[in-house]
N, C-alpha and C. Protein backbone atom coordinates (compact mmCIF):
# COMPACT_ATOMS: atom_id res chain seq x y z
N UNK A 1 49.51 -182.41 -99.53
CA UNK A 1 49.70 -181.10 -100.10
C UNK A 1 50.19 -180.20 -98.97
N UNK A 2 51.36 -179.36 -99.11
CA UNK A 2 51.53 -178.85 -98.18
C UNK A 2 50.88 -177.40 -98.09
N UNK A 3 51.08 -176.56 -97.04
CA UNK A 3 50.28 -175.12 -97.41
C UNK A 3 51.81 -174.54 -96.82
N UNK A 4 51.78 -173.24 -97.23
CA UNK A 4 53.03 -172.45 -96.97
C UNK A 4 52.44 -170.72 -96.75
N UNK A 5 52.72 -170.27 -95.79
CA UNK A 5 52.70 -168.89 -95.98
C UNK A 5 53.42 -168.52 -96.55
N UNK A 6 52.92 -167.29 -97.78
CA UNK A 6 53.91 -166.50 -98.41
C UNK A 6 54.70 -165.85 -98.00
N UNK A 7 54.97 -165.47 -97.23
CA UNK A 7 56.20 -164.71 -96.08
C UNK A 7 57.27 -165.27 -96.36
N UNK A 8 56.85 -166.73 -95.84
CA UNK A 8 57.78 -167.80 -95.62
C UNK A 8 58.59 -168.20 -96.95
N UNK A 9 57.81 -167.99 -98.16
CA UNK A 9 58.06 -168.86 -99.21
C UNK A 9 58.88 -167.32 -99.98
N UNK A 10 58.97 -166.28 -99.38
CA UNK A 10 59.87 -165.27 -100.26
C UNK A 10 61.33 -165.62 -100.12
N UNK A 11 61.67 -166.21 -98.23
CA UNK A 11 63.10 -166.61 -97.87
C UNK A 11 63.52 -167.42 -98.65
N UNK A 12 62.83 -168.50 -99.07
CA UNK A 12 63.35 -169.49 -99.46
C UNK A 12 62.30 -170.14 -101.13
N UNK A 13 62.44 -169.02 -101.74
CA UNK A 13 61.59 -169.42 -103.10
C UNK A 13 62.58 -170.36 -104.24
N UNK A 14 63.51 -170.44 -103.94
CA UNK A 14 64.34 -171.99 -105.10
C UNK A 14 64.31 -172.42 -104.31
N UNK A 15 64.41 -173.42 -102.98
CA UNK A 15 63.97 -174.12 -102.74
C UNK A 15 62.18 -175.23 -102.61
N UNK A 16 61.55 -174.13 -102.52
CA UNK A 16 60.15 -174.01 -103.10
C UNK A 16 59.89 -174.87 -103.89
N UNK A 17 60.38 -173.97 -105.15
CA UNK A 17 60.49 -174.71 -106.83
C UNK A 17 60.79 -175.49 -106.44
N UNK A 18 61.72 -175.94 -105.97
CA UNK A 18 62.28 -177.59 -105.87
C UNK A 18 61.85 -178.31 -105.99
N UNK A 19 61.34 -178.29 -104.30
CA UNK A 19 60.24 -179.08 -104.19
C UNK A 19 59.24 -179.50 -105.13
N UNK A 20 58.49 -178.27 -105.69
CA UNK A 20 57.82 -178.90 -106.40
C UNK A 20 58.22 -179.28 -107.78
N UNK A 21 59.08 -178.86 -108.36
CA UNK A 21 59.44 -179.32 -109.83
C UNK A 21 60.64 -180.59 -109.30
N UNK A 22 60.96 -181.12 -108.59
CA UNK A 22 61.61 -182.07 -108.31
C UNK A 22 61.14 -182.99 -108.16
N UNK A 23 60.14 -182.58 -106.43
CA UNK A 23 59.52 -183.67 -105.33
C UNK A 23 58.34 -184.13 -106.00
N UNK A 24 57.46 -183.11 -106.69
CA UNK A 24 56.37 -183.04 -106.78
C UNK A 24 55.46 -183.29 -105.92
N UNK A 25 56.30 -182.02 -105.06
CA UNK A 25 54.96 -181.65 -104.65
C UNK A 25 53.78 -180.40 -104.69
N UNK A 26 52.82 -180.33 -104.20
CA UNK A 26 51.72 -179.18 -104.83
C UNK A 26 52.02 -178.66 -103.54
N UNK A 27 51.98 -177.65 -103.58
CA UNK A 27 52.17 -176.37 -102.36
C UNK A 27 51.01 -175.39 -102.29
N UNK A 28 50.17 -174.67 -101.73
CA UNK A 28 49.46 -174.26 -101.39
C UNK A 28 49.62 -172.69 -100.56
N UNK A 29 49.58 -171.70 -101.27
CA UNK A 29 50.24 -170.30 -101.01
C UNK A 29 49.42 -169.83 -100.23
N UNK A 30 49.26 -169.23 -98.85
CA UNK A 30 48.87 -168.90 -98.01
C UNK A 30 48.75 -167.60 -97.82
N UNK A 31 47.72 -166.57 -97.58
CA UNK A 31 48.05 -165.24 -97.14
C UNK A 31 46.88 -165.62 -95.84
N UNK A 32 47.17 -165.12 -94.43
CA UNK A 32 46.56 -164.79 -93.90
C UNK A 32 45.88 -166.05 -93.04
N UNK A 33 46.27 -167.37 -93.60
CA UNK A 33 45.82 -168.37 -92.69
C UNK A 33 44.46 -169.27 -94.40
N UNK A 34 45.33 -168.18 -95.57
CA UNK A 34 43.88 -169.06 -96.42
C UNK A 34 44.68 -169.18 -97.80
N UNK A 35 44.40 -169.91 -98.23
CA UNK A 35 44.77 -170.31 -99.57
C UNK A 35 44.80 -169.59 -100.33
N UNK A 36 45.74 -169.00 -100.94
CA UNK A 36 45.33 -167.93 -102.52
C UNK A 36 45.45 -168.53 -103.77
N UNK A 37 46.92 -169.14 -103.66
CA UNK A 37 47.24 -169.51 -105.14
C UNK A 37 48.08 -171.03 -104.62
N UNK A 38 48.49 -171.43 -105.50
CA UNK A 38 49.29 -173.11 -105.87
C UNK A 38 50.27 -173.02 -106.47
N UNK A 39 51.66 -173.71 -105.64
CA UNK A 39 52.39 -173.85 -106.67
C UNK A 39 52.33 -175.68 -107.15
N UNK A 40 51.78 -175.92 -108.31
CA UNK A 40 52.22 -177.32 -109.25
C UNK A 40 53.02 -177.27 -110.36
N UNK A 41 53.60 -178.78 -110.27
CA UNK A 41 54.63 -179.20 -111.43
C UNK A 41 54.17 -179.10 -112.68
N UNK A 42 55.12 -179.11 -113.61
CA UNK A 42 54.40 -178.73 -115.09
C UNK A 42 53.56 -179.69 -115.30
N UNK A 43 54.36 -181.32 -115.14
CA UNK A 43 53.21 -182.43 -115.19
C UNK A 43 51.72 -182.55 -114.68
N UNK A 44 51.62 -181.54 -113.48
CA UNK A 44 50.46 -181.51 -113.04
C UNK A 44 49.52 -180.29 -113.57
N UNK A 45 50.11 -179.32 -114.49
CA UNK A 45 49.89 -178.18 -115.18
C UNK A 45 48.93 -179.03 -116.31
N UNK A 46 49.92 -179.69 -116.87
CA UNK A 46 49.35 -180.46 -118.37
C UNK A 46 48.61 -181.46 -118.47
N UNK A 47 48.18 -182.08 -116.67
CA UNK A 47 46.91 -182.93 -116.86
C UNK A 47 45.84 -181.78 -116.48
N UNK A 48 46.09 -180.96 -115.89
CA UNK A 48 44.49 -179.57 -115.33
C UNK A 48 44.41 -179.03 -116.89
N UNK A 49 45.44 -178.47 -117.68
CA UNK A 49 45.12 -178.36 -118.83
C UNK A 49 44.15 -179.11 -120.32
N UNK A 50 44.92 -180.42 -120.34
CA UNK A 50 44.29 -181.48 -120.81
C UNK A 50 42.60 -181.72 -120.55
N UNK A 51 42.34 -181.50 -119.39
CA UNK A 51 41.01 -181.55 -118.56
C UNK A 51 40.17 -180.69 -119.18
N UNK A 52 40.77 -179.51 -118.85
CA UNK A 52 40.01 -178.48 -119.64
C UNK A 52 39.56 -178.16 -121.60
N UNK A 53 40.92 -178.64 -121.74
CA UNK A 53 40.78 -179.13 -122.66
C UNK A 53 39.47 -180.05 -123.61
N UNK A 54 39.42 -180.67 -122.64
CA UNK A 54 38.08 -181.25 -122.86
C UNK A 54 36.91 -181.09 -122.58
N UNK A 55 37.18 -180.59 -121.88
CA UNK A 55 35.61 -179.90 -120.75
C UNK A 55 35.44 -179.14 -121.92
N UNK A 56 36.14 -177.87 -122.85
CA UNK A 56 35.71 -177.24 -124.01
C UNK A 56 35.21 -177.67 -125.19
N UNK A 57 35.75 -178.94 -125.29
CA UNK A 57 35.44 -179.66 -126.76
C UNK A 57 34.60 -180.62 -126.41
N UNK A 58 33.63 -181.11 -125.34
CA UNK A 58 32.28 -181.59 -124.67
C UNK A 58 31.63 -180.47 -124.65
N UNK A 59 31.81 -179.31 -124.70
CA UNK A 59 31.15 -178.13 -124.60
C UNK A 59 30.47 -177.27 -126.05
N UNK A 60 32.00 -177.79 -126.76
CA UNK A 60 32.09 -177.52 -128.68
C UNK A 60 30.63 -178.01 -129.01
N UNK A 61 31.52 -179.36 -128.70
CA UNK A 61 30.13 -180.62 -129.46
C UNK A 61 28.77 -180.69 -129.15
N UNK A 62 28.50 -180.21 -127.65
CA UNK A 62 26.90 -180.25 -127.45
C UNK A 62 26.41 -178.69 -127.64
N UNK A 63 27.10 -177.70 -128.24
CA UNK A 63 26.82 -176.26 -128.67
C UNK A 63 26.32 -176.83 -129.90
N UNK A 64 26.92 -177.68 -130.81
CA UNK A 64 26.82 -177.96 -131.72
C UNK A 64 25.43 -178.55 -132.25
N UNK A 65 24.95 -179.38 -131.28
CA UNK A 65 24.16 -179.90 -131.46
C UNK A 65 22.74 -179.77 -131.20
N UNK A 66 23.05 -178.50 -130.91
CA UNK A 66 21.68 -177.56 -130.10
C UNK A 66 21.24 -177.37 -131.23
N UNK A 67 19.96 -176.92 -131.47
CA UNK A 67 19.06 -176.27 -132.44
C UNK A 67 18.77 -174.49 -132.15
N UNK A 68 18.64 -174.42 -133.87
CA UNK A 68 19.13 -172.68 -133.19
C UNK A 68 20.28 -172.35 -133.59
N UNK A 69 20.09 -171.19 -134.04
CA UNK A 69 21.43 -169.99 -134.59
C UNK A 69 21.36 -168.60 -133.76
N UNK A 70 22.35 -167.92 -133.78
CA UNK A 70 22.46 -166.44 -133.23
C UNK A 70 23.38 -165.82 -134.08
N UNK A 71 22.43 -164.92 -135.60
CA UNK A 71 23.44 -164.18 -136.28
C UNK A 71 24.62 -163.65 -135.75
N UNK A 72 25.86 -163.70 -136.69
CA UNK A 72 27.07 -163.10 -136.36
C UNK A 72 26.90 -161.68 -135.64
N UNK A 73 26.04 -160.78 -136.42
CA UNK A 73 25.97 -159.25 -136.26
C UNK A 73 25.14 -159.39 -134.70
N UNK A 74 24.00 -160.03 -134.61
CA UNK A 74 23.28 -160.19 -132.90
C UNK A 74 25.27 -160.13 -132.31
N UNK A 75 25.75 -161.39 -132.34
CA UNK A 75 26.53 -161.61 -131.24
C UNK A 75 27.76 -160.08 -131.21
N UNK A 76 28.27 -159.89 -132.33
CA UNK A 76 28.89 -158.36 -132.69
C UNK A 76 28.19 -156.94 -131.83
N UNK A 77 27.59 -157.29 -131.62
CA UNK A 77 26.38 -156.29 -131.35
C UNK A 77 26.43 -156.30 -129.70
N UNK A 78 26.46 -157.65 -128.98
CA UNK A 78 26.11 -157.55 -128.09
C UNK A 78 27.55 -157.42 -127.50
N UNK A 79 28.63 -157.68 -127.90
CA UNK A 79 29.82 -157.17 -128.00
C UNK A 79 30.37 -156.50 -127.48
N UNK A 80 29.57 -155.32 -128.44
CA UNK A 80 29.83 -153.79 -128.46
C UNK A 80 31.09 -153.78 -129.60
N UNK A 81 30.74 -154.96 -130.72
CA UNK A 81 31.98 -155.17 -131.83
C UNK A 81 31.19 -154.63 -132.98
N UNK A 82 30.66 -152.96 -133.19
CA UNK A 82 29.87 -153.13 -134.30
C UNK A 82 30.64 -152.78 -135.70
């Protein structure tokens, strides 16, 4: 994974992309000597997505299976949706 200061990556931001929507590679946006943000390929977008994806619907299913309700109006309420 490479890391890049953002400075660096304003001169030369299509090449950047390139890299990663080409090379694939994951880039690692730098301010200051620290990581802020990432640039990844869509392919690598749509397996972190997928992931999550599931992590919610393992999450669905054992909500589901809990015992116990919380009226609509409680949750409206706590909201501030009255």
């Amino acid at each position: 994974m490479a890391q890049v200061n953002i400075v660096e990556v304003r001169g030369k931001l299509a090449d950047t992309i390139n890299r990663v929507a080409y090379g694939g590679e994951r880039i690692v946006l730098e301010r200051r000597g620290k990581g802020v943000a990432a640039l990844v390929s869509m392919e690598d977008l749509d397996v972190v997505e997928a992931m999550e994806d599931e992590a919610d619907l393992r999450a669905a299913l054992k909500a589901r299976r809990e015992k116990g309700r919380v009226p609509l109006a409680d949750i409206k309420a706590r909201l501030g949706m009255h």
